[in-house]
N, C-alpha and C. Protein backbone atom coordinates (compact mmCIF):
# COMPACT_ATOMS: atom_id res chain seq x y z
N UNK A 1 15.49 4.26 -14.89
CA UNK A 1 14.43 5.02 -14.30
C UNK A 1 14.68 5.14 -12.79
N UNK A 2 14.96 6.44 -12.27
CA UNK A 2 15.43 6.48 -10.82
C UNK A 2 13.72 6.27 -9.76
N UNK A 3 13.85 5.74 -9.19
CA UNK A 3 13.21 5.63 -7.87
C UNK A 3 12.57 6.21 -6.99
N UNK A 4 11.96 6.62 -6.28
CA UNK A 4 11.85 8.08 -5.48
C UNK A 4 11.02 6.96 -4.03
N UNK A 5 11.99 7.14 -3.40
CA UNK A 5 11.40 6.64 -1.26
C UNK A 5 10.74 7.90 -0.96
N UNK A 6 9.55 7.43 -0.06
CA UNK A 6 8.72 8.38 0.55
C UNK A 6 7.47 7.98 1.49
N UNK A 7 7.01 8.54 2.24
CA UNK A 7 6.13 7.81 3.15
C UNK A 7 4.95 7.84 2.47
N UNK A 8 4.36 6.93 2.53
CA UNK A 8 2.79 6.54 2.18
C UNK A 8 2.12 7.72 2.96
N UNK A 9 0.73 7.90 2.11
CA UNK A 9 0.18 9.24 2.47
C UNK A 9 -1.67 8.43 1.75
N UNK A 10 -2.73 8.92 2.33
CA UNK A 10 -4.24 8.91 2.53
C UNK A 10 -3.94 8.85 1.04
N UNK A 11 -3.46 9.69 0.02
CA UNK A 11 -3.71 9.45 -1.70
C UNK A 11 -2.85 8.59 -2.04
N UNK A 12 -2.34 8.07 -1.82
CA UNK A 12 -1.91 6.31 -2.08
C UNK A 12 -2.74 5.37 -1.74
N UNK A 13 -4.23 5.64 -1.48
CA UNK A 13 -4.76 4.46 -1.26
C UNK A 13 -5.38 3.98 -2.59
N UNK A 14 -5.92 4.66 -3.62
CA UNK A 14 -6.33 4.44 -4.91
C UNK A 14 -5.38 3.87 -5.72
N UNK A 15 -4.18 3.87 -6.07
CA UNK A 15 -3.21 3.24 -6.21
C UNK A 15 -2.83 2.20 -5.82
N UNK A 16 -2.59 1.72 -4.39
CA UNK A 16 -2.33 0.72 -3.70
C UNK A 16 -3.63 -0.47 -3.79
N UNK A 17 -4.54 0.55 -3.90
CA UNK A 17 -6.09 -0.94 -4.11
C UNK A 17 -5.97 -1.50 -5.60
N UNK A 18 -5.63 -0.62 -6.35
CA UNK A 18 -5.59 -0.95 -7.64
C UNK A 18 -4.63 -1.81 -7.76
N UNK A 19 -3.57 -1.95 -7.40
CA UNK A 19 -2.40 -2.61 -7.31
C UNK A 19 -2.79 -4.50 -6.79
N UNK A 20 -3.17 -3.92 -5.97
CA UNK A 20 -3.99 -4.87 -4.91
C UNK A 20 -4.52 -6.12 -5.86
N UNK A 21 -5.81 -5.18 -6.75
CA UNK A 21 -6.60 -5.62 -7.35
C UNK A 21 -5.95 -7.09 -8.76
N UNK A 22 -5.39 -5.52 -9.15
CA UNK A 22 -4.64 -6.30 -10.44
C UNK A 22 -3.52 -7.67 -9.67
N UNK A 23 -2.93 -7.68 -8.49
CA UNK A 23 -1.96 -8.63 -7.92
C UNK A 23 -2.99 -9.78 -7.75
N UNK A 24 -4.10 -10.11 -7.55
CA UNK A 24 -4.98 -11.01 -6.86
C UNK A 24 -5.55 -11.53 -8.13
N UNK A 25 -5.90 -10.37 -9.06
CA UNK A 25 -6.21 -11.54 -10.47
C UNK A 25 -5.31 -12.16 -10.90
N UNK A 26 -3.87 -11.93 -10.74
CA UNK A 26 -3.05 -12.97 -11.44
C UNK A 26 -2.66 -13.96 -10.29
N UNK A 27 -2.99 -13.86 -9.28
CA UNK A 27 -2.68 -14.79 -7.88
C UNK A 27 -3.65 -14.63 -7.08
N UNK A 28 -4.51 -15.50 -8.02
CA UNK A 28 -6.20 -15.32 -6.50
C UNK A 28 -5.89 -15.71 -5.49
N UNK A 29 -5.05 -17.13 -4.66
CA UNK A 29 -4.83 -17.39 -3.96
C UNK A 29 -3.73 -16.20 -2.73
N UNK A 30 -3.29 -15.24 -3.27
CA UNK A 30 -2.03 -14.78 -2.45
C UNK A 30 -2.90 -14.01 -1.35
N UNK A 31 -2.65 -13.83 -0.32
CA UNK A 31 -2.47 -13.75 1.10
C UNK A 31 -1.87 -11.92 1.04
N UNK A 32 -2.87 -10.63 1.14
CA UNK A 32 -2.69 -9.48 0.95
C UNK A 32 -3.10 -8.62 2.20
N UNK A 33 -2.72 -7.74 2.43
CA UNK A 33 -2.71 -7.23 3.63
C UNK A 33 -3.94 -5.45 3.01
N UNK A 34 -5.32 -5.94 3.22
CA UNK A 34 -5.94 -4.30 3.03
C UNK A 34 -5.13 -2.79 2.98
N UNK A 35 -5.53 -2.11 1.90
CA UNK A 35 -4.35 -1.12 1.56
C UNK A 35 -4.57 -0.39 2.88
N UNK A 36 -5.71 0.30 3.55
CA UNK A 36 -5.90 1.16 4.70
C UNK A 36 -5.46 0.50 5.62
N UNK A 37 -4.73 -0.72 5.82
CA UNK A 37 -3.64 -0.88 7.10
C UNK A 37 -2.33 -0.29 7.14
N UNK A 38 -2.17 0.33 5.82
CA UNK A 38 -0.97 0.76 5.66
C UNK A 38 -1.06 2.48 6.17
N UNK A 39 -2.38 2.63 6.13
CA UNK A 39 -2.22 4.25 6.98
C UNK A 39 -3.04 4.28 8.28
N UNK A 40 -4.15 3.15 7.98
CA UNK A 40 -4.98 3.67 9.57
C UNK A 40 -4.25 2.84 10.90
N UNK A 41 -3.40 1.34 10.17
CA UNK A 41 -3.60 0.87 11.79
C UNK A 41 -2.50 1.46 12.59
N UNK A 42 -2.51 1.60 13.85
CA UNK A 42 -1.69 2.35 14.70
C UNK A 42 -0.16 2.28 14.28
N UNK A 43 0.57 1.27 14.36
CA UNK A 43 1.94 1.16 14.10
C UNK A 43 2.64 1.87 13.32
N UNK A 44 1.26 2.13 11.57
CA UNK A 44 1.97 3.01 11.26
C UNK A 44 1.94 4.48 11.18
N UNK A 45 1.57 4.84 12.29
CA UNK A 45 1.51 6.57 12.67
C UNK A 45 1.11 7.02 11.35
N UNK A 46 -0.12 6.81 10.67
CA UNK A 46 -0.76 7.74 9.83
C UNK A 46 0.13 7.84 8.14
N UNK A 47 1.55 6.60 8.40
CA UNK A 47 2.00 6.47 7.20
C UNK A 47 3.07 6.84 7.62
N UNK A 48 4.01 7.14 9.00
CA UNK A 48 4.98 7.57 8.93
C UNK A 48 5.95 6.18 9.12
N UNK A 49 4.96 5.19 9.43
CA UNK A 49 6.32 3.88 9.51
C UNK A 49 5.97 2.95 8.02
N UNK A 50 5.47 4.22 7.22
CA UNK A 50 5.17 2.59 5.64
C UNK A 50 6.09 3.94 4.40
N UNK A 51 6.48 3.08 4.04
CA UNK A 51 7.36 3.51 2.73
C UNK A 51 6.66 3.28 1.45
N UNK A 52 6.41 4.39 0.21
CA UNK A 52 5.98 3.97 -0.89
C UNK A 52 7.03 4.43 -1.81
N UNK A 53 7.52 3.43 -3.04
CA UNK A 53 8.29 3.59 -3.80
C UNK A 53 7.67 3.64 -5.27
C-alpha cells in the first residue's frame, strides 16, 4: 500500500482527534500533543511545517 506525504491542512483535524482518541484508550497514560497545535500554533505556518501521511 503506497503512502502519500503532504502537509496537514484545517480537515485533518477530525481525523487526527480521532486518532488521538482511539491512541489514549489503549495508553491512557501517553503524553499527546492537542491535534490544533499542529495547524494553529505559529511554528507551524498554518500546516506548512507538519506533515500528514
Amino acid at each position: 500500500m503506497p503512502i502519500t506525504i503532504r502537509n496537514h491542512t484545517t480537515n485533518d483535524l477530525p481525523d487526527l482527534a480521532a486518532f488521538i482518541t482511539r491512541y489514549l484508550a489503549a495508553i491512557p497514560d501517553a503524553k499527546l500533543i492537542a491535534p490544533e497545535v499542529y495547524t494553529h500554533h505559529p511554528s507551524a505556518e498554518e500546516g506548512q511545517n507538519v506533515f500528514t501521511a
